[in-house]
N, C-alpha and C. Protein backbone atom coordinates (compact mmCIF):
# COMPACT_ATOMS: atom_id res chain seq x y z
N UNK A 1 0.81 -1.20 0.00
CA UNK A 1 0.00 0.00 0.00
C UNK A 1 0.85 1.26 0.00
N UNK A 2 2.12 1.58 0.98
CA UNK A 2 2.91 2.18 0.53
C UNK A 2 3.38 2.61 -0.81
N UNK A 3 3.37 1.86 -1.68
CA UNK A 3 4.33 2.25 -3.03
C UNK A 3 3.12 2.56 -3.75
N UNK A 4 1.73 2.23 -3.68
CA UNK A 4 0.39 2.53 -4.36
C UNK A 4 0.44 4.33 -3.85
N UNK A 5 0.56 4.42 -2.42
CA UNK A 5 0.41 5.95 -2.23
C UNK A 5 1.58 7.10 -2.73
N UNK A 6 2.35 6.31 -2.64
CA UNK A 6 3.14 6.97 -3.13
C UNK A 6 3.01 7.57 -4.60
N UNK A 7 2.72 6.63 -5.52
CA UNK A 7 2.46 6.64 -7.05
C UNK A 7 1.81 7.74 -7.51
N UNK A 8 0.21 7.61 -6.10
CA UNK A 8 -0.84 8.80 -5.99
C UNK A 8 -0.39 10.17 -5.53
N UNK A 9 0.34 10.20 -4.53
CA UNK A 9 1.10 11.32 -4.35
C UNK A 9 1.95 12.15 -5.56
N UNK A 10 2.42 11.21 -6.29
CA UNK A 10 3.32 11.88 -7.10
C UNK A 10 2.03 12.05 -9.03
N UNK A 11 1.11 11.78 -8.63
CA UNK A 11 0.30 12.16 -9.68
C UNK A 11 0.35 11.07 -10.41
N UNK A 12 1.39 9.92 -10.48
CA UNK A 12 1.30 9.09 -11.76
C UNK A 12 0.07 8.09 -12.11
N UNK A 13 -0.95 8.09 -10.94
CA UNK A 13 -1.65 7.11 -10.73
C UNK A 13 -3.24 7.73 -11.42
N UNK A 14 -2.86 9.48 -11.28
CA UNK A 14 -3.75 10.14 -12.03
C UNK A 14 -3.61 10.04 -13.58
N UNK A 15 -1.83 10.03 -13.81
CA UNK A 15 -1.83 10.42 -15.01
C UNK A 15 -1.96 9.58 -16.01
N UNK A 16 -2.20 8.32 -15.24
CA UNK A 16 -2.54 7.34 -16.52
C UNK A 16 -4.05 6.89 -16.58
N UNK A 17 -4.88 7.84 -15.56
CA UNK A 17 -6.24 8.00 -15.82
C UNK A 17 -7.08 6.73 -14.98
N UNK A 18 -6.13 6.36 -13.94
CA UNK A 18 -7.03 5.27 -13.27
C UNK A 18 -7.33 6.29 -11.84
N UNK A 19 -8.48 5.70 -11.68
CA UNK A 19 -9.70 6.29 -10.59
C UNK A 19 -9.29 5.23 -9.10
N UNK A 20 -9.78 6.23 -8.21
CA UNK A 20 -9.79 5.44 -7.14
C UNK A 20 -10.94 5.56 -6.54
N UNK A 21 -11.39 4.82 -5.78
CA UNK A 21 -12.95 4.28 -5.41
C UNK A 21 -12.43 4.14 -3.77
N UNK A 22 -12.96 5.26 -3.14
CA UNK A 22 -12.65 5.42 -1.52
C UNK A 22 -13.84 4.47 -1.39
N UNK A 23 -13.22 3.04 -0.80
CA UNK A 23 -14.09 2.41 -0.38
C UNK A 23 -14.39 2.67 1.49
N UNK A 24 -15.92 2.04 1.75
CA UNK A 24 -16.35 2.27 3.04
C UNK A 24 -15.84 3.77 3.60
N UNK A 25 -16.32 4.82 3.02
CA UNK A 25 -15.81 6.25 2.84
C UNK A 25 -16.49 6.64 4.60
N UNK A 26 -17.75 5.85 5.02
CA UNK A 26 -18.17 6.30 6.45
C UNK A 26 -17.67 5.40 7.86
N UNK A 27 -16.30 4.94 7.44
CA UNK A 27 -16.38 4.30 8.85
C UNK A 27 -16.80 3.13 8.91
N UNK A 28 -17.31 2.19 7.80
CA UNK A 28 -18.56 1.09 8.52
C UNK A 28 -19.38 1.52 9.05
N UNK A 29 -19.48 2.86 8.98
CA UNK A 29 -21.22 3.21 9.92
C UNK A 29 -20.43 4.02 10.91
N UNK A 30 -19.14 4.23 11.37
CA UNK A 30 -19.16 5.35 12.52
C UNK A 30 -19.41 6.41 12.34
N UNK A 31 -19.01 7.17 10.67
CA UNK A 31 -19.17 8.48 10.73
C UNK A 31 -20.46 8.81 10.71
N UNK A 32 -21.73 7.70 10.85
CA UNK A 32 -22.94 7.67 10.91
C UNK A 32 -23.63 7.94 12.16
N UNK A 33 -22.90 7.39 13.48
CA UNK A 33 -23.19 7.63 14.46
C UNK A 33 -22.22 7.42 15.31
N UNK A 34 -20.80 7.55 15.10
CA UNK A 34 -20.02 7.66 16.03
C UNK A 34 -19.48 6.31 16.96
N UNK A 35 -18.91 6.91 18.31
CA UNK A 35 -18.79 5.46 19.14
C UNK A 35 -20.08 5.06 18.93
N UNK A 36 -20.92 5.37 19.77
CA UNK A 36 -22.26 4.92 20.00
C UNK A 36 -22.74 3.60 18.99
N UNK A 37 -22.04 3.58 17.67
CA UNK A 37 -22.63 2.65 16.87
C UNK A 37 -22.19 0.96 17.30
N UNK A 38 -21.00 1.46 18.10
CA UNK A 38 -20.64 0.20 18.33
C UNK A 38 -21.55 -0.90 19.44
N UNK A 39 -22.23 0.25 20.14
CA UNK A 39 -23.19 -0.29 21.28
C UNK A 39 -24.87 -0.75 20.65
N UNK A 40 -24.77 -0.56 18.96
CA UNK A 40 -26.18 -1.17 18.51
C UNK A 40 -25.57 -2.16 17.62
N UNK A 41 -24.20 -2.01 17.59
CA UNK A 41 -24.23 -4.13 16.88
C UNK A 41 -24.26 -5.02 17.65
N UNK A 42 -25.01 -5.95 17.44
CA UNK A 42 -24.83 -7.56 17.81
C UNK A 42 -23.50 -8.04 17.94
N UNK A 43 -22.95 -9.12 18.65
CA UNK A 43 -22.25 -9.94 18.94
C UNK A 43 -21.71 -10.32 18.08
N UNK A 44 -22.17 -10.44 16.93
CA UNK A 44 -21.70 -11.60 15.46
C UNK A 44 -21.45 -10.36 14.53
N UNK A 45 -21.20 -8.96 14.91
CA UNK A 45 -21.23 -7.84 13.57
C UNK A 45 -19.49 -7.96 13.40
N UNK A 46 -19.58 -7.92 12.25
CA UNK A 46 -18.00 -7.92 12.02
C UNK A 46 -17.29 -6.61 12.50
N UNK A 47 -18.28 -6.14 12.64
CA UNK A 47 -17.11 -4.22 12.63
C UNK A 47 -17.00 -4.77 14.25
N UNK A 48 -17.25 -5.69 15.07
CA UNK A 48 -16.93 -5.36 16.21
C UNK A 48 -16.24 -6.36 16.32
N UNK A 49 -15.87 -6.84 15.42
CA UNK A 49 -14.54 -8.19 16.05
C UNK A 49 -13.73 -8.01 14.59
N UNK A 50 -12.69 -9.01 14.45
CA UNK A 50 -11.70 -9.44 13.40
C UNK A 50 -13.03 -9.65 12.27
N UNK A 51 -12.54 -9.38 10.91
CA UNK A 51 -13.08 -9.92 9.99
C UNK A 51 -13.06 -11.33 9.91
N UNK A 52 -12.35 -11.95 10.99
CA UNK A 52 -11.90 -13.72 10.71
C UNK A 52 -12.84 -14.08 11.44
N UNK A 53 -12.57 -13.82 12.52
CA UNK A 53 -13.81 -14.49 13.57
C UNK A 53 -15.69 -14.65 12.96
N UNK A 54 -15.17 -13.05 11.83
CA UNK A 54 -16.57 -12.93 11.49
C UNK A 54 -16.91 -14.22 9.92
N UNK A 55 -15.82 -14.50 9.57
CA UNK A 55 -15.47 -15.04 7.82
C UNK A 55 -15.96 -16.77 8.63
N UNK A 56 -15.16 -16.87 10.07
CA UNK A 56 -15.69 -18.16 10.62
C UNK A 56 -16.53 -18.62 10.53
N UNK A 57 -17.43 -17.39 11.45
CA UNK A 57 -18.95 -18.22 11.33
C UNK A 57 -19.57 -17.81 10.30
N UNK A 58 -19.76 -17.57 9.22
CA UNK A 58 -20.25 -16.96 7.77
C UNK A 58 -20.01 -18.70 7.16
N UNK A 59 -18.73 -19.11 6.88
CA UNK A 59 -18.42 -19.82 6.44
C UNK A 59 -19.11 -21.44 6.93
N UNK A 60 -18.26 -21.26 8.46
CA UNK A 60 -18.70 -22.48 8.96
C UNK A 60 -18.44 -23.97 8.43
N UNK A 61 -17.54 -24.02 7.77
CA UNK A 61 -17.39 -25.38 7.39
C UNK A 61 -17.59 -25.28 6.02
N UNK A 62 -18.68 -24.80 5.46
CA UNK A 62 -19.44 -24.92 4.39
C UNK A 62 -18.29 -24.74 2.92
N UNK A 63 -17.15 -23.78 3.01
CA UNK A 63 -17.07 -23.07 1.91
C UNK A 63 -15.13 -23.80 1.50
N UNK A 64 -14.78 -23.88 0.41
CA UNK A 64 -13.54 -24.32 0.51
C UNK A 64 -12.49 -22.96 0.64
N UNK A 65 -13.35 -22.16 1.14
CA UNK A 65 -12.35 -20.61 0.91
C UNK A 65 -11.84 -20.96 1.92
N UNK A 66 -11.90 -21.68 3.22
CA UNK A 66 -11.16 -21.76 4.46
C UNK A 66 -9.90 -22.36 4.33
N UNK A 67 -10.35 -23.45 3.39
CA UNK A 67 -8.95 -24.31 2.91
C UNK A 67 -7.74 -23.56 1.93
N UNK A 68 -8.11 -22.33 1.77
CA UNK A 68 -6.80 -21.44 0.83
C UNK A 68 -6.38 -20.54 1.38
N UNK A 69 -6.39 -20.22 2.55
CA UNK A 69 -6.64 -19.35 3.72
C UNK A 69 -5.63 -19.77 4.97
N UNK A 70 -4.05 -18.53 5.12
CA UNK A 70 -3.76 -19.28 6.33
C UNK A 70 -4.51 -18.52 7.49
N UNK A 71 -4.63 -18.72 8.59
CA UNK A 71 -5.95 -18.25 9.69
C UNK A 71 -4.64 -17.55 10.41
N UNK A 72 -4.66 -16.65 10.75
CA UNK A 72 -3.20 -16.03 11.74
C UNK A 72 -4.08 -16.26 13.23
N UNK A 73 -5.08 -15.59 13.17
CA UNK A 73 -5.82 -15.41 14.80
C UNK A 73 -7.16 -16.56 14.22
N UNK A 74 -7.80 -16.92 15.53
CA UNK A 74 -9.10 -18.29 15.37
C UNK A 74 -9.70 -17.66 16.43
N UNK A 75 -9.49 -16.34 17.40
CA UNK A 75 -10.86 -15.96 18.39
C UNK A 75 -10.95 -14.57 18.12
N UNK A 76 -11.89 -14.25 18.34
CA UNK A 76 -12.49 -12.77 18.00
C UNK A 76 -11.13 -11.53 18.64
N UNK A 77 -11.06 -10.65 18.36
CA UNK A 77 -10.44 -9.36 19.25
C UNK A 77 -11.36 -8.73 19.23
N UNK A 78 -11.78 -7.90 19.97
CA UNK A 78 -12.44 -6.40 20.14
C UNK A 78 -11.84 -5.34 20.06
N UNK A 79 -12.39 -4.52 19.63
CA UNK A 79 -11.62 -2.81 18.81
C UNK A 79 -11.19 -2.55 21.10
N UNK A 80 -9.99 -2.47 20.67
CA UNK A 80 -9.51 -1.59 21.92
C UNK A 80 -10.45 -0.20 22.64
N UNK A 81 -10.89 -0.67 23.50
CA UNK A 81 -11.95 0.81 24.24
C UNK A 81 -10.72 1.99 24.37
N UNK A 82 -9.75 1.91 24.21
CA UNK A 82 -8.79 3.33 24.04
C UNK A 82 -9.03 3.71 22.79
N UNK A 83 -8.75 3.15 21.96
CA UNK A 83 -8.48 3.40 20.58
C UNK A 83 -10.05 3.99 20.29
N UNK A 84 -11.08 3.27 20.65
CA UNK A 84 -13.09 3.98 20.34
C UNK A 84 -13.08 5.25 20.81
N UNK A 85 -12.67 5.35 22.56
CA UNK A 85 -12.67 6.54 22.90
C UNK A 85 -11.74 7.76 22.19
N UNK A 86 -11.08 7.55 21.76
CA UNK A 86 -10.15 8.64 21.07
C UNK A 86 -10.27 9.17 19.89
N UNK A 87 -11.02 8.23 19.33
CA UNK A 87 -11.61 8.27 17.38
C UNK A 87 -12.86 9.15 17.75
N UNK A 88 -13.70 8.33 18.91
CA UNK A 88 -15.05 9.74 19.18
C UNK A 88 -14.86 10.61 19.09
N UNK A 89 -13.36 11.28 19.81
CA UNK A 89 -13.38 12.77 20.07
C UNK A 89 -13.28 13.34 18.27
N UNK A 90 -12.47 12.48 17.37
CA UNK A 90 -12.33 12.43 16.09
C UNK A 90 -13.82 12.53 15.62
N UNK A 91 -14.58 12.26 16.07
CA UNK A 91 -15.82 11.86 15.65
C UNK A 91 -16.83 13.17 15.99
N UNK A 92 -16.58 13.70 17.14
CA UNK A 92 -17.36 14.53 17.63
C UNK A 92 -16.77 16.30 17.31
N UNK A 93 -15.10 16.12 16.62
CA UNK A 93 -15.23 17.24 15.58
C UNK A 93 -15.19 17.75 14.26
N UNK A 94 -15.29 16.16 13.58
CA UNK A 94 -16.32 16.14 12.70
C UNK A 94 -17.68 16.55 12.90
N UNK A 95 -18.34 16.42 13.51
CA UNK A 95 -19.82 16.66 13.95
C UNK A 95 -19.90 18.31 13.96
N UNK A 96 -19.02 18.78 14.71
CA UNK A 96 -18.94 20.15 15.07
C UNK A 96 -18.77 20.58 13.79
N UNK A 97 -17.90 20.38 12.66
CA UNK A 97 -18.10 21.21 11.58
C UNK A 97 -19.46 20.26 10.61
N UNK A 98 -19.75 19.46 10.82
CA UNK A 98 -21.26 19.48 10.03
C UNK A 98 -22.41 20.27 10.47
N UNK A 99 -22.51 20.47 11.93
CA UNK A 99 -23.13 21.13 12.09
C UNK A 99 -23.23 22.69 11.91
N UNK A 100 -22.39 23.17 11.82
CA UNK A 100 -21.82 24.49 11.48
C UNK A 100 -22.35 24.53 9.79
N UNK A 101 -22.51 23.46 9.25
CA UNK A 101 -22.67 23.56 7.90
C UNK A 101 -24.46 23.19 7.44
N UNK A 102 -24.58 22.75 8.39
CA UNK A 102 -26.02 22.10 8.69
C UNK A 102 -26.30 20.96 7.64
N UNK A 103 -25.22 19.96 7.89
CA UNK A 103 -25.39 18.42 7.28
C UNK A 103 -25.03 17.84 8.48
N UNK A 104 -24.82 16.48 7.94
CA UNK A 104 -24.80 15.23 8.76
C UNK A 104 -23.06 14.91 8.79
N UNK A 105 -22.97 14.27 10.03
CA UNK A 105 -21.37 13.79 9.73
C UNK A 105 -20.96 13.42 8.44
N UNK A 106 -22.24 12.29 8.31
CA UNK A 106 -21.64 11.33 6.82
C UNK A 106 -21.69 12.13 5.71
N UNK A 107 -22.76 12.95 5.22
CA UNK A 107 -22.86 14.10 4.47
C UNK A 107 -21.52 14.95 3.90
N UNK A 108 -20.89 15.20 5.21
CA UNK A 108 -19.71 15.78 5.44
C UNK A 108 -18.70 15.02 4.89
N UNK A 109 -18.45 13.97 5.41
CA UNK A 109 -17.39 12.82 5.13
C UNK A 109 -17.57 12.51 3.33
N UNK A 110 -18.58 12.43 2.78
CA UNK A 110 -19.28 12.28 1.79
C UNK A 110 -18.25 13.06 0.63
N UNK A 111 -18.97 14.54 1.34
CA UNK A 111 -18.18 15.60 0.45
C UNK A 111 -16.87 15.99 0.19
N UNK A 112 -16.24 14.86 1.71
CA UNK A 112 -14.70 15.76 1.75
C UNK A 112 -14.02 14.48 0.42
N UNK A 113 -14.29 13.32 1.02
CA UNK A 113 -13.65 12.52 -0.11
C UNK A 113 -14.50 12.67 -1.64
N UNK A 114 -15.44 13.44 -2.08
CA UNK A 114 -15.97 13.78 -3.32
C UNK A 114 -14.84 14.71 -3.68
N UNK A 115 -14.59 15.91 -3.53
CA UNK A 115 -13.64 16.86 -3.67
C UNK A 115 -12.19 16.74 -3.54
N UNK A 116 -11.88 15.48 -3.24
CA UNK A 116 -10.48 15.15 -3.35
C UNK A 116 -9.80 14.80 -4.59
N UNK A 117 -10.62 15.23 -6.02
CA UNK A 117 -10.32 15.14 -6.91
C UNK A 117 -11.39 14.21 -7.53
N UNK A 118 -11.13 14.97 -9.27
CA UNK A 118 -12.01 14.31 -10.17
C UNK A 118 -11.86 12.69 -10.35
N UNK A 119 -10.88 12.52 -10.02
CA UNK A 119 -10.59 11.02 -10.28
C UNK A 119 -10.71 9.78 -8.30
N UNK A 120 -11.39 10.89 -8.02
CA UNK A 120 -11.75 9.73 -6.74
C UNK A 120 -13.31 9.69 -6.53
N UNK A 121 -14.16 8.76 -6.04
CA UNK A 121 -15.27 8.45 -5.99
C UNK A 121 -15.25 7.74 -4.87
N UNK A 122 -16.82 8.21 -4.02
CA UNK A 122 -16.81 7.80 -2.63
C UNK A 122 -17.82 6.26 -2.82
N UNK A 123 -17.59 5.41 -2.25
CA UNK A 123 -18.27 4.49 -2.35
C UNK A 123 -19.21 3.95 -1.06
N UNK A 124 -20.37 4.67 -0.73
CA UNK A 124 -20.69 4.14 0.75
C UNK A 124 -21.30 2.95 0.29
N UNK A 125 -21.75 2.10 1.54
CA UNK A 125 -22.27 1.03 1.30
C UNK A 125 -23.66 1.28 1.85
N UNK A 126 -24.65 1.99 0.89
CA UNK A 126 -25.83 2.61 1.42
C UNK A 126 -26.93 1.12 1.54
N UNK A 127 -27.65 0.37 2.42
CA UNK A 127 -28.78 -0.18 2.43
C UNK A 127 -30.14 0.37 2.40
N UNK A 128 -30.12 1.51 2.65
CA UNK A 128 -31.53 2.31 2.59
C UNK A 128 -31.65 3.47 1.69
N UNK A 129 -33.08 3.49 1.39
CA UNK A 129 -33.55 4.99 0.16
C UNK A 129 -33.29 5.78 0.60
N UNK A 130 -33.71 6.08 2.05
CA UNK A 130 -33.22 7.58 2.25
C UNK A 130 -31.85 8.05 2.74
N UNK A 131 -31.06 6.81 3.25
CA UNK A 131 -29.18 7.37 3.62
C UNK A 131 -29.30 7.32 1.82
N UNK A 132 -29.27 6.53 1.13
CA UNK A 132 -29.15 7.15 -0.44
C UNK A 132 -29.37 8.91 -0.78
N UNK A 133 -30.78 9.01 -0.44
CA UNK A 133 -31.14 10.38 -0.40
C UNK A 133 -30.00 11.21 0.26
N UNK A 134 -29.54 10.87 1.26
CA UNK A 134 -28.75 12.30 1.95
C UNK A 134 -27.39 11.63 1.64
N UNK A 135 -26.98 10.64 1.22
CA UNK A 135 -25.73 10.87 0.75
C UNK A 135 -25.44 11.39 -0.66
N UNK A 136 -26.87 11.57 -1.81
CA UNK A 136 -27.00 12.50 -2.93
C UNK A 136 -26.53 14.16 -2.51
N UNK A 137 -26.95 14.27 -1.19
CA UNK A 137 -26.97 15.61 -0.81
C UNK A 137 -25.23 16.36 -0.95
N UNK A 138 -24.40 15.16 -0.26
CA UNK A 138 -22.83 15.22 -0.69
C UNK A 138 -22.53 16.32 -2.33
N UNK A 139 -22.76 15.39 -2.83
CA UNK A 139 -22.87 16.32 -4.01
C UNK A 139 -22.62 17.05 -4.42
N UNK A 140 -23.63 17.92 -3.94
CA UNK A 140 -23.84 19.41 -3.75
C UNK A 140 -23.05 20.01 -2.82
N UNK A 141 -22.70 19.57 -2.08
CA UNK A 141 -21.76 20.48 -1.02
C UNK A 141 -20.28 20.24 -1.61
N UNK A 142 -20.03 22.37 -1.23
CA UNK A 142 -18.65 22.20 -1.72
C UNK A 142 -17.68 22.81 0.10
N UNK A 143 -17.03 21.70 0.49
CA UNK A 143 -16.36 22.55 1.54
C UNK A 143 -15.47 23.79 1.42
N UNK A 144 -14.85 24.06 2.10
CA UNK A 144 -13.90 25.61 1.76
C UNK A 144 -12.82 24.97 2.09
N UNK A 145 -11.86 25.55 1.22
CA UNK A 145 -10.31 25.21 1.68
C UNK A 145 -9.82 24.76 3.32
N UNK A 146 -10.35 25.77 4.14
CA UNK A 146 -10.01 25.85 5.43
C UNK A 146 -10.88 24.82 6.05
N UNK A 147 -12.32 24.13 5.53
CA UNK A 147 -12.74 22.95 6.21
C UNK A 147 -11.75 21.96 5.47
N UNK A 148 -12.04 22.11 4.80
CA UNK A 148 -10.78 20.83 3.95
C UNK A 148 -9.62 20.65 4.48
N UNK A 149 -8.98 21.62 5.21
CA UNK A 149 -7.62 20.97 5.87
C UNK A 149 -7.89 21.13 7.30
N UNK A 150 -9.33 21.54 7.92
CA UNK A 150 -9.58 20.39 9.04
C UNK A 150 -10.06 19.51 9.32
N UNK A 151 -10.92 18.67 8.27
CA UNK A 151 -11.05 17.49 8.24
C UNK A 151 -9.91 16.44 7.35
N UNK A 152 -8.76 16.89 6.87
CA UNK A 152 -7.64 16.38 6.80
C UNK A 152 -6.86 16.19 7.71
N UNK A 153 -7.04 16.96 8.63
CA UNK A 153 -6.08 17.10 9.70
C UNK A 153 -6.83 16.46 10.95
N UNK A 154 -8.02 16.00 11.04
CA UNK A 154 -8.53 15.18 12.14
C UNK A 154 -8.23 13.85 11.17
N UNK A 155 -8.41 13.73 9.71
CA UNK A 155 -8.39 12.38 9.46
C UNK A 155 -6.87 11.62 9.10
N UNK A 156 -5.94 12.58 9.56
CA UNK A 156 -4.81 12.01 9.18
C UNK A 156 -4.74 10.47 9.64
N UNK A 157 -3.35 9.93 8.47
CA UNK A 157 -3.15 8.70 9.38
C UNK A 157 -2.80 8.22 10.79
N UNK A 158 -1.85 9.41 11.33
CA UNK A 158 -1.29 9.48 12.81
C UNK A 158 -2.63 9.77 13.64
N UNK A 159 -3.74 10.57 13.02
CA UNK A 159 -4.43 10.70 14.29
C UNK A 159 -5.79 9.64 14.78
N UNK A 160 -6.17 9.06 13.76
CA UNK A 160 -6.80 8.15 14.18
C UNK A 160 -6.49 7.04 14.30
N UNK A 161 -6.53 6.64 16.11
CA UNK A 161 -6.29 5.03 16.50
C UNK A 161 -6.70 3.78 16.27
N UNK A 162 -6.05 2.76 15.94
CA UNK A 162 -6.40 1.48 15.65
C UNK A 162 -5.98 0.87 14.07
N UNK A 163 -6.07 -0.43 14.37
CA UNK A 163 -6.08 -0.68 13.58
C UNK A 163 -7.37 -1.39 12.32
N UNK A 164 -7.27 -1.29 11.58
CA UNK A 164 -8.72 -1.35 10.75
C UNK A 164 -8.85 -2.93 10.83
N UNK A 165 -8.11 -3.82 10.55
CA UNK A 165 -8.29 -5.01 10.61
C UNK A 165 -7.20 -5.69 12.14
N UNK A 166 -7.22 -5.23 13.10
CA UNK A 166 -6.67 -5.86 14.48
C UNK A 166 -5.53 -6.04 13.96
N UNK A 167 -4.45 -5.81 13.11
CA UNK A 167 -3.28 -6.18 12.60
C UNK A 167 -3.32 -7.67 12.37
N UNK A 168 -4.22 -8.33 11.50
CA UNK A 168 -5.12 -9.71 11.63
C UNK A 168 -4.61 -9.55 9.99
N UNK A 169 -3.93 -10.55 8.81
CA UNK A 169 -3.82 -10.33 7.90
C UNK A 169 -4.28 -12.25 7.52
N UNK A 170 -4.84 -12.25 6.05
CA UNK A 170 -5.09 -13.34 5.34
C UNK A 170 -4.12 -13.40 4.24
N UNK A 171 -3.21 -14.36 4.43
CA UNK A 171 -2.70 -14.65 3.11
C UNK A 171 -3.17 -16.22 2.27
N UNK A 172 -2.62 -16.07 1.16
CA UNK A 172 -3.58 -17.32 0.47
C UNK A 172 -2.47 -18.57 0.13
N UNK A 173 -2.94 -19.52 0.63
CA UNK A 173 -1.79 -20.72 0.53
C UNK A 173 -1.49 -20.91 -1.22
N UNK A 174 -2.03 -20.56 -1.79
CA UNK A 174 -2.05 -21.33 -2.96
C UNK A 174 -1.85 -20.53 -4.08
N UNK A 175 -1.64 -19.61 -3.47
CA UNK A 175 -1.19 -18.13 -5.07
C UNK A 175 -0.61 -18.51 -6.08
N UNK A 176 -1.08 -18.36 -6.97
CA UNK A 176 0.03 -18.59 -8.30
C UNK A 176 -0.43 -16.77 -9.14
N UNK A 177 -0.48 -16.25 -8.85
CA UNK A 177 -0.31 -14.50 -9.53
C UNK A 177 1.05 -14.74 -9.78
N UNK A 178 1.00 -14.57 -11.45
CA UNK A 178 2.40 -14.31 -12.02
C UNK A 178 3.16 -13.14 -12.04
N UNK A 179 4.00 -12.81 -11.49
CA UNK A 179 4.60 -11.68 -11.43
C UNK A 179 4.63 -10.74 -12.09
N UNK A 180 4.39 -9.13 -11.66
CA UNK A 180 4.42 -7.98 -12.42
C UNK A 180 5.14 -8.25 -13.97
N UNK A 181 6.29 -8.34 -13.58
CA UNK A 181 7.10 -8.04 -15.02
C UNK A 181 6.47 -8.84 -15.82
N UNK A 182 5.86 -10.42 -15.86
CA UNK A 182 5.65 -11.10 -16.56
C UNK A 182 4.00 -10.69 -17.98
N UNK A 183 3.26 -9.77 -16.76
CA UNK A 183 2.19 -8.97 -17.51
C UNK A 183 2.67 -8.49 -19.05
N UNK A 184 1.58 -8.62 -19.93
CA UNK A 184 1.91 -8.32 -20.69
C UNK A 184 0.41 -7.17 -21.22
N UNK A 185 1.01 -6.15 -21.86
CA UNK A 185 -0.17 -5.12 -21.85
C UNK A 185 -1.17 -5.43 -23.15
């Protein structure tokens, strides 16, 4: 991921006209409602444990994806209560400038990664008509320079804690991806 940002940093990733697709642009739902969201998932929601623990019971025996799969961790972790509490406060000044703007966190979040250039696209993972409806609203909103580098500057990488996947990685026993150089265009 390093040498991908880098590429983007230096424009080349623009200049050969490939797009990037900010996936899960709200958090999984925090910039939706913050800590607090974590206290209306269930037991079995993936955002509140390892994606493995969650791929476990999904799977269950059933699927041969387990068998290409080395497992690093086999019991759930929970998001560190330091790391929740500290992203809230992240969370709650975001809020402060949506409200100042009179949108919604996600609204907000919406717009900042819309405006990060023509070649990026926010991708929420909307289930309902009307978060559809108000994430249309994004859109239309243009932030100002000076919100733009404070919601850069709450979303830096240094300032928000944790890690997105528990430092929990899947690699695949059985890869055969032929090496870069070998591509042929």
């Amino acid at each position: 991921m390093g040498e991908l940002k880098k590429l983007v940093e230096e424009g080349k990733i623009k200049e050969l006209g490939i797009g990037i697709v900010a996936y899960s642009p709200l958090g999984r739902g925090f910039l939706s409602s913050g800590a607090k969201m974590v206290d209306n998932l269930s037991d079995n929601d993936s955002r509140k444990e390892t994606p493995i623990s969650y791929l476990l019971r999904a799977f269950d025996g059933q699927s041969k994806v387990k068998d290409h799969l080395e497992w690093q961790v086999l019991e759930p972790t929970k998001v560190p209560a330091g790391d929740l509490e500290h992203n809230k406060i992240l969370y709650e000044r975001v809020s402060e400038i949506a409200t100042r703007k009179g949108c919604t966190p996600s609204q907000l979040a919406l717009a900042w990664v819309h405006h990060q250039g023509d070649d990026v696209c926010p991708s929420p993972g909307t289930t309902k008509i009307e978060n559809l409806n108000q994430n249309i609203w994004a859109l239309l909103e243009k932030p100002t320079p000076e919100e733009m580098a404070e919601l850069e500057s709450i979303a830096s990488a240094d300032a928000v804690k944790g890690d997105r996947y528990q430092s929990i990685t899947l690699t695949w026993k059985t890869s055969d991806t032929p090496p870069l150089a070998s591509w042929k265009a």
